[in-house]
Protein backbone atom coordinates (compact mmCIF):
# COMPACT_ATOMS: atom_id res chain seq x y z
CA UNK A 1 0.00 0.00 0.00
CA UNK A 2 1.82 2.85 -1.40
CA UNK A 3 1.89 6.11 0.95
CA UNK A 4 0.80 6.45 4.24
CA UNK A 5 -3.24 6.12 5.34
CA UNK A 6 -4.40 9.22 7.34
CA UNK A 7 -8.17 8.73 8.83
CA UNK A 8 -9.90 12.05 8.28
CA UNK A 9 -13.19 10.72 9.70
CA UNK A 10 -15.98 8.55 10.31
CA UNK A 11 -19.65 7.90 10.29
CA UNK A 12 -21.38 5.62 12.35
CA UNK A 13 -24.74 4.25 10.50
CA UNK A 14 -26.18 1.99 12.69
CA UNK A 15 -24.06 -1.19 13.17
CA UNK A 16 -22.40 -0.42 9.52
CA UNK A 17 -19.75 1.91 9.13
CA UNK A 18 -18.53 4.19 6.60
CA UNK A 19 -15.05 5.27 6.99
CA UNK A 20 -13.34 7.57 4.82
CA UNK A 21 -8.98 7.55 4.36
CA UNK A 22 -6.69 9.22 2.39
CA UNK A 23 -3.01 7.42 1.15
CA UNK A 24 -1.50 10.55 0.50
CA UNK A 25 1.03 10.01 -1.44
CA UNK A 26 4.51 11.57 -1.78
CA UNK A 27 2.95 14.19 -4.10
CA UNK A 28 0.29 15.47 -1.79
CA UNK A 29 1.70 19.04 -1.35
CA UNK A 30 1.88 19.78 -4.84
CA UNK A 31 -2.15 19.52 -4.71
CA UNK A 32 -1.76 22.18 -3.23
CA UNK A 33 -1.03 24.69 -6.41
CA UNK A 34 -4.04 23.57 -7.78
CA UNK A 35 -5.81 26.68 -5.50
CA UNK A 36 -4.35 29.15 -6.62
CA UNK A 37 -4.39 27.98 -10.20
CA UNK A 38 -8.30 27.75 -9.61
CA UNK A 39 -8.59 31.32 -8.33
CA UNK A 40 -6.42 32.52 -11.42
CA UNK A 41 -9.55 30.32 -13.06
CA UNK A 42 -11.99 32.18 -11.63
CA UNK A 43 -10.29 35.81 -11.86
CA UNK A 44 -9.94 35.56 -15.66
CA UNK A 45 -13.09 35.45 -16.60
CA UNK A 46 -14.67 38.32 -14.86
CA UNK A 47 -11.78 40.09 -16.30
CA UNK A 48 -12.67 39.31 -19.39
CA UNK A 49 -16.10 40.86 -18.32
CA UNK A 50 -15.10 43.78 -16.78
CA UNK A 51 -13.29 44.50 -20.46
CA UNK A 52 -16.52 43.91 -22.82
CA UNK A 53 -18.66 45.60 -20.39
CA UNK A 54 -15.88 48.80 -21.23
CA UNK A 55 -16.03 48.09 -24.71
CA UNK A 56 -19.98 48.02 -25.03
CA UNK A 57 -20.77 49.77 -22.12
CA UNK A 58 -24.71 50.07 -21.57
CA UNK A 59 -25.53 47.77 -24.54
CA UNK A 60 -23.43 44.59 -23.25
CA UNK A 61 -26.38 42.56 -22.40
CA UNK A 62 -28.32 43.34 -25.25
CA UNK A 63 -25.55 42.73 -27.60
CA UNK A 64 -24.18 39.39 -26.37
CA UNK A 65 -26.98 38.02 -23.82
CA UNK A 66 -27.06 38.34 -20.19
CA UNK A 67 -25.68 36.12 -17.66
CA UNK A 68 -27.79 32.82 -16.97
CA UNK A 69 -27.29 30.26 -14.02
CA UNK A 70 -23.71 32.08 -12.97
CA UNK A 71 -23.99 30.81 -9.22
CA UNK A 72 -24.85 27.00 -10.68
CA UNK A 73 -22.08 27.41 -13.06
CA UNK A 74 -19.46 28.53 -10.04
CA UNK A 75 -21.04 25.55 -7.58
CA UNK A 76 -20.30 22.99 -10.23
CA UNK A 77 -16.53 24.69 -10.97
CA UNK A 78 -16.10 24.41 -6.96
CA UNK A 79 -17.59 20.81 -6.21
CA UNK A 80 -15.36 19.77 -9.58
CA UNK A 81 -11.94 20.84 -8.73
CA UNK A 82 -12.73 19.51 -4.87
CA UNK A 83 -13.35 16.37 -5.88
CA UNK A 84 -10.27 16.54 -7.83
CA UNK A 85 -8.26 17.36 -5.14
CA UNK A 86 -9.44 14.49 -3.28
CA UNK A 87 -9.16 11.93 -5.76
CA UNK A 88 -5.51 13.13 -5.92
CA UNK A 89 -5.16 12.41 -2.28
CA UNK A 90 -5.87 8.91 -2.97
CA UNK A 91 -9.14 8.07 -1.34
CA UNK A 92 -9.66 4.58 0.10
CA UNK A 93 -12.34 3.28 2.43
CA UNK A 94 -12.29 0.20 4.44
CA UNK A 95 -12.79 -3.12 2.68
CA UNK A 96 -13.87 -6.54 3.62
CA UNK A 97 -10.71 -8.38 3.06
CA UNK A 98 -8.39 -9.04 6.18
CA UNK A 99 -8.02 -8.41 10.05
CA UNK A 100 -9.99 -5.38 10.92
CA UNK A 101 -10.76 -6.73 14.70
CA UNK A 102 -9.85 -5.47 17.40
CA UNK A 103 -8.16 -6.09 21.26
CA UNK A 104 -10.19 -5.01 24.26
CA UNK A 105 -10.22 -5.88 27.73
CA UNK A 106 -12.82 -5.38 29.81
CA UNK A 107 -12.42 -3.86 33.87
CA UNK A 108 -14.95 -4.79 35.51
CA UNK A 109 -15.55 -3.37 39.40
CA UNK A 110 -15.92 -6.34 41.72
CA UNK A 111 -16.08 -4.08 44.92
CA UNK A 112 -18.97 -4.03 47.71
CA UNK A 113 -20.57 -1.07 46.02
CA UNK A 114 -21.49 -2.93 42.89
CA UNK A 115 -23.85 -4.88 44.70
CA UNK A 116 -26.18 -1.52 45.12
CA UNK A 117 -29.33 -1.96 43.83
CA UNK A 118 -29.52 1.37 41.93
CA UNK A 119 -29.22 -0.73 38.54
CA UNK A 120 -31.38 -3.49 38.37
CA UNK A 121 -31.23 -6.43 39.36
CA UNK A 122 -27.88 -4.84 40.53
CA UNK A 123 -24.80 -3.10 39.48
CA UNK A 124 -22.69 -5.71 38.80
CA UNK A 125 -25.33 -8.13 37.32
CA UNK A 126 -26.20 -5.04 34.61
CA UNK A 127 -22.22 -5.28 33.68
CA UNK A 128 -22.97 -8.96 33.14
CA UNK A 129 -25.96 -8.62 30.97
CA UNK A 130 -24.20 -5.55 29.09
CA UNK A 131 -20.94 -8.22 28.54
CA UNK A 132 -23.62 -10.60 27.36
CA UNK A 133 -25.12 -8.18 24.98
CA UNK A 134 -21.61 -7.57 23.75
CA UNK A 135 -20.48 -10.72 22.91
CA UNK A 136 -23.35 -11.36 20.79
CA UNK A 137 -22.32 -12.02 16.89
CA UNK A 138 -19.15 -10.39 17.78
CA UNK A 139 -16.73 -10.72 15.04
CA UNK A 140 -13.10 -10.50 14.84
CA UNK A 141 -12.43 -9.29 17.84
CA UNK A 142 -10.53 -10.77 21.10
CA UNK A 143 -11.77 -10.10 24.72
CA UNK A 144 -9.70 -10.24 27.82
CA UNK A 145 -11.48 -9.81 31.30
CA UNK A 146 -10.03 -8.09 34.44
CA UNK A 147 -11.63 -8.14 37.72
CA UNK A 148 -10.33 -5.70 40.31
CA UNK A 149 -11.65 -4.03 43.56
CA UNK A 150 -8.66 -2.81 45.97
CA UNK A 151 -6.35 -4.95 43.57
CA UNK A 152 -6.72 -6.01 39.92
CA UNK A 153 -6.51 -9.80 38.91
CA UNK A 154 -6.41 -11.17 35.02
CA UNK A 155 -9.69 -13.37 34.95
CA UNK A 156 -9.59 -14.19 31.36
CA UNK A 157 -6.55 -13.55 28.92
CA UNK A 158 -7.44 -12.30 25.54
CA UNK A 159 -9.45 -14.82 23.30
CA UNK A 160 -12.14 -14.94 20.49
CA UNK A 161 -14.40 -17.07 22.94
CA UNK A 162 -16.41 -14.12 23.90
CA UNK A 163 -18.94 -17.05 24.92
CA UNK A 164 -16.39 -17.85 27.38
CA UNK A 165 -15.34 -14.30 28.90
CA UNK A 166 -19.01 -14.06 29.25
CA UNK A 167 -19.19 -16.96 31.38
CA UNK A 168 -16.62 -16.27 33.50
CA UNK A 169 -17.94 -12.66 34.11
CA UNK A 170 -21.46 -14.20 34.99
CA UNK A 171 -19.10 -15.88 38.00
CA UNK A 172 -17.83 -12.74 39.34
CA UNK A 173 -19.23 -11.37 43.17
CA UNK A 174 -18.74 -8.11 44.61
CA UNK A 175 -16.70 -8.42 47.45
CA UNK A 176 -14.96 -11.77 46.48
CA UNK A 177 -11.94 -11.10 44.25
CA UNK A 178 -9.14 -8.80 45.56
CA UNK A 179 -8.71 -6.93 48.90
CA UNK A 180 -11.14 -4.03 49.66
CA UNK A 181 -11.47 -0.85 48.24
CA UNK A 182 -11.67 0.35 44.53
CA UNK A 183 -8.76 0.89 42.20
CA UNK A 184 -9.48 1.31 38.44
CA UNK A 185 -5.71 2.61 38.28
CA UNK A 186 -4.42 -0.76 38.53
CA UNK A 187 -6.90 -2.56 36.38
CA UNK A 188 -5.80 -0.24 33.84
CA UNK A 189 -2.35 -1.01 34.65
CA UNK A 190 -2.26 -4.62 34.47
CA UNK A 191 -4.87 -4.10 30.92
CA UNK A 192 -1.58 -2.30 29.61
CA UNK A 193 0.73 -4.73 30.01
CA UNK A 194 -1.32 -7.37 28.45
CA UNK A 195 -1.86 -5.51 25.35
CA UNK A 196 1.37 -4.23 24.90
CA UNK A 197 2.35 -6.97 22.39
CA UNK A 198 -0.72 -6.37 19.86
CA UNK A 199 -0.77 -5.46 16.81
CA UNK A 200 -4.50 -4.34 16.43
CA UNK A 201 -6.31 -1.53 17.94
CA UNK A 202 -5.90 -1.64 21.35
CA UNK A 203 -8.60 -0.95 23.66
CA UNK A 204 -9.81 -1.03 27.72
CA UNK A 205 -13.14 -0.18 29.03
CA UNK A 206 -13.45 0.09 32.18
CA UNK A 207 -17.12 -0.68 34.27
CA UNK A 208 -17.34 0.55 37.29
CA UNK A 209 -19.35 3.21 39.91
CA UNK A 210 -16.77 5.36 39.38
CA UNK A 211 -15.29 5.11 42.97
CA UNK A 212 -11.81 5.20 43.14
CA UNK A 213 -10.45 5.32 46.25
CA UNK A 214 -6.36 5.32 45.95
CA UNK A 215 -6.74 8.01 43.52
CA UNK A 216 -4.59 7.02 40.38
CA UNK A 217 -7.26 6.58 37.80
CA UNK A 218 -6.82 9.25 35.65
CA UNK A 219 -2.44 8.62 35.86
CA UNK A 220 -2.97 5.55 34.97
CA UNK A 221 -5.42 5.80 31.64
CA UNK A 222 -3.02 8.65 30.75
CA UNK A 223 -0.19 6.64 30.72
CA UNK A 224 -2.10 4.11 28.65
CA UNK A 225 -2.88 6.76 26.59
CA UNK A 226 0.67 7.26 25.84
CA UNK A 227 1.13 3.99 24.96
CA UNK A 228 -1.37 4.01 22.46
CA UNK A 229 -4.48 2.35 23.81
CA UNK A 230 -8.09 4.60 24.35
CA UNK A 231 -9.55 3.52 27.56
CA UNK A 232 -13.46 4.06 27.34
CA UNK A 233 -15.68 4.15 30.47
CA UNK A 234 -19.24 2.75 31.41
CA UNK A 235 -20.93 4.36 34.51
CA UNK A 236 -22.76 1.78 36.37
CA UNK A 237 -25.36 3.42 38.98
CA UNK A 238 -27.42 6.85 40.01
CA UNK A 239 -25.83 9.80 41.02
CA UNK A 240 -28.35 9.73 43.80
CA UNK A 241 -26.57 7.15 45.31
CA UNK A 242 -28.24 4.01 46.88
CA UNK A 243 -27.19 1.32 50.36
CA UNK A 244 -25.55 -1.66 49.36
CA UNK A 245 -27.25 -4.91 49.98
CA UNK A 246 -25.03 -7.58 50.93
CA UNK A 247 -26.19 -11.37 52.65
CA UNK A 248 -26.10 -11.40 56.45
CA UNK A 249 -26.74 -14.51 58.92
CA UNK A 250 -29.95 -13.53 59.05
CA UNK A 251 -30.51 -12.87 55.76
CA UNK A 252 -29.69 -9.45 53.16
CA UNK A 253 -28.86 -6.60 55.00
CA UNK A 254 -27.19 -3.44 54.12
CA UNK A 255 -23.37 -3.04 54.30
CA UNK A 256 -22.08 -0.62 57.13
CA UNK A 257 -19.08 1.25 57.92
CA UNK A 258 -16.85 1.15 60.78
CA UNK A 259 -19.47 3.17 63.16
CA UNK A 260 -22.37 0.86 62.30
CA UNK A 261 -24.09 3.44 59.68
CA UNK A 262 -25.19 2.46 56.38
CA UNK A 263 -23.01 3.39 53.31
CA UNK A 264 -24.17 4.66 50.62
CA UNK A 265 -22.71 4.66 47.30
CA UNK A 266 -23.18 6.57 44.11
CA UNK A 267 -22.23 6.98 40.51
CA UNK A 268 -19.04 9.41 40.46
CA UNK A 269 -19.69 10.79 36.35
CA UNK A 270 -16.88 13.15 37.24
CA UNK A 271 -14.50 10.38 38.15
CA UNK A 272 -15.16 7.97 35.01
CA UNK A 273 -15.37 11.27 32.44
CA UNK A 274 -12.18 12.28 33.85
CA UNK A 275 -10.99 8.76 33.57
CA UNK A 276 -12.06 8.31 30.18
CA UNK A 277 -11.10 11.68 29.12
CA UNK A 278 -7.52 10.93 30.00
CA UNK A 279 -7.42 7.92 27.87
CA UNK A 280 -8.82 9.44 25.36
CA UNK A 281 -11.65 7.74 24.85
CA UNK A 282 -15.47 8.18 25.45
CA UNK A 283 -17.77 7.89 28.65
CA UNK A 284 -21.46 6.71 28.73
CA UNK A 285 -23.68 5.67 31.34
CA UNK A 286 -25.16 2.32 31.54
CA UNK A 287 -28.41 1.45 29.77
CA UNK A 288 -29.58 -1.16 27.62
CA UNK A 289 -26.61 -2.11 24.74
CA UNK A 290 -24.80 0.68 25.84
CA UNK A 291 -21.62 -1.35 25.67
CA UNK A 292 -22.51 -3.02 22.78
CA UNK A 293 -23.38 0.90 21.21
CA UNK A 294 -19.76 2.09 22.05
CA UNK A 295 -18.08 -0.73 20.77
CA UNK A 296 -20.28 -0.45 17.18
CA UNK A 297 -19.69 3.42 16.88
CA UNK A 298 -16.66 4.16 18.04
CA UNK A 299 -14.45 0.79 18.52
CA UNK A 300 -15.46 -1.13 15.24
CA UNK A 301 -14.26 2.12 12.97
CA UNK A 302 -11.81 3.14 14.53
CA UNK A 303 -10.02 -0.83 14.58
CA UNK A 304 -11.09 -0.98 10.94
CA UNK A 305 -9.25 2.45 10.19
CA UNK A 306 -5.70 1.66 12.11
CA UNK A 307 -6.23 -2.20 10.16
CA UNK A 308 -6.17 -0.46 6.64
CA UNK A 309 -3.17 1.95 8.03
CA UNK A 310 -0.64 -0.98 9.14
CA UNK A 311 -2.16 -3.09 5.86
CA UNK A 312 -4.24 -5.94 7.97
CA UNK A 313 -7.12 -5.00 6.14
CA UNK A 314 -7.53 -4.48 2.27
CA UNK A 315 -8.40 -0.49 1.18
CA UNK A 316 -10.97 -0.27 -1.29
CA UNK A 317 -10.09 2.58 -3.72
CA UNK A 318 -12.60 5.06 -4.11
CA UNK A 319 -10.74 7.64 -6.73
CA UNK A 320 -12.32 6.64 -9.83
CA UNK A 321 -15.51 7.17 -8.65
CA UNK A 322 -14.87 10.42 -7.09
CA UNK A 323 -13.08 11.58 -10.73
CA UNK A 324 -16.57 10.48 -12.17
CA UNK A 325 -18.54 12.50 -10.01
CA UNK A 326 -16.12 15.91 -11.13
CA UNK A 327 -16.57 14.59 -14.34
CA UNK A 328 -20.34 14.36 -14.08
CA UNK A 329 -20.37 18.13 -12.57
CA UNK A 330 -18.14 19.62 -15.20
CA UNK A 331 -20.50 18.12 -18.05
CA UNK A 332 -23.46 20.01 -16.27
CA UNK A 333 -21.35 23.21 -15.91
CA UNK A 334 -21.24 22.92 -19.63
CA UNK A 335 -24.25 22.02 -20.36
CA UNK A 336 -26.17 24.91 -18.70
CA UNK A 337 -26.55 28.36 -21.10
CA UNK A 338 -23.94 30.84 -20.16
CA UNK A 339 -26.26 33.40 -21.40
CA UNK A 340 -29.74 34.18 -22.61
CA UNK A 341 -30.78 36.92 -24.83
């Protein structure tokens, strides 16, 4: 693949996506001069009216016709030489042939406070159904799965069994993996150095309330930033805050701090968009296929784009029908009277 591919943009439609590159080849700045060439275009031929309108004066437009369809004309001379310039910047969008999947692993927060009830039938258990919504008819793409609370522990390296990442995050208990406490900094950390070998897109979201109690979130996704991986965030709760129901001897009861009063625990937005910010990546709160909605708009194009930029995935060229379309406009340019009498 000749040149290197630049991603200008993308645009999500539905589940398919459209995404536009460019090559741009070794050439490219010399597309430049075709600006001011087009100006020198444009200037010539109102000089050449200013000089007959001199030389006939009043009778111009009764002598040779007046002007007919000039801003039509102009439109078609402007969309024409655009599309020109970008079929010289090599156009390409993404094509079928190839790797275009991507890696992601999944943080999901195992700590007391996803057992709040906030999110039905709990906060964890929505994570599970949203993994579960994920992994269905996913395609070319490898999950890993990272549990952490206080500490962060590798549940599931990274596979194409989503089937089986899903059932081992169906396992998972607040409370029961790690020590206590919340720290998405390390389950960012410990994503990192699994994906530091891969050759795909690279990407961690992290779902979680949002608590962070040792403070090193936002150090930690910006360091993985750095490396090269987006870390995306899903919110799991209500800002309102809600008790946390955990089982007792005598049955569920609500989980208490040191002096015997009830905690409550609630979404911290500010803590997961400042998270996600840093890894520059996106945040969303939980609701139905929200995962599954971030990973079609914003993970699937963006792994297809970086596949067609180290050559995993086949480019489909798009300049000869981009040259048509000038062509197309330039015939109507012609083809509409310059003047009527």
């Amino acid at each position: 693949m000749a040149g290197r591919a630049f991603a200008v943009g993308f645009v999500p439609l539905k589940v398919a996506v459209i995404a536009l590159l460019f090559l741009l080849p070794t050439y490219w700045p010399l597309v430049l001069l075709l600006l001011p060439m087009a100006l020198v275009a444009l200037w010539l031929p109102r000089r050449a009216e200013r000089r007959r309108r001199s030389q006939l004066g009043a009778r111009t437009h009764a002598v040779i016709g007046s002007p007919r369809w000039p801003l039509l004309r102009a439109s078609c001379d402007a969309l024409a030489l655009l599309l020109v310039l970008v079929a010289l910047l090599q156009p390409v969008g993404v094509g079928e042939q190839g790797d275009g999947g991507a890696d992601v692993v999944l943080c999901v927060d195992v700590s007391w406070s996803m057992a709040a009830r906030d999110e039905l039938p709990s906060r964890l258990q929505r994570v599970q159904e949203e993994m579960g919504e994920l992994a269905t008819g996913l395609t070319d793409t490898r999950l890993a799965l990272v549990a952490f609370a206080g500490t962060a522990e590798l549940v599931v390296p990274l596979t194409v069994d989503a089937a089986a990442v899903v059932t081992m995050a169906n396992e998972l208990l607040p409370g029961a993996h790690g020590t206590g406490g919340t720290d998405p900094g390390a389950a960012i950390d410990l994503a990192r150095q699994w994906l530091a070998r891969s050759e795909r897109l690279r990407v961690i979201v992290v779902l979680s309330d949002g608590e962070d109690f040792v403070g090193n979130g936002m150090a930690a996704a910006a360091r993985t930033k750095t490396a090269g991986i987006v870390v995306h965030a899903v919110g799991c709760g209500d800002p309102g805050g809600s008790k946390i129901v955990v089982d007792g001897d005598g049955g569920e009861q609500f989980l208490r701090d040191g002096s015997g009063n009830d905690i409550v625990s609630r979404l911290e937005v500010a803590n997961l968009q400042a998270l996600s910010h840093a890894g520059g990546g996106r945040f969303t709160r939980s609701t139905p296929n929200s995962l599954r909605r971030l990973y079609d708009e914003h993970v699937v194009p963006a792994a297809r784009a970086a596949a067609v930029h180290s050559g995993r995935l086949a480019p489909r060229h798009l300049a000869p029908w981009v040259l048509f379309t000038a062509l197309c406009l330039w015939m109507l340019r012609w083809c509409v009277p310059e003047r009527s009498r």
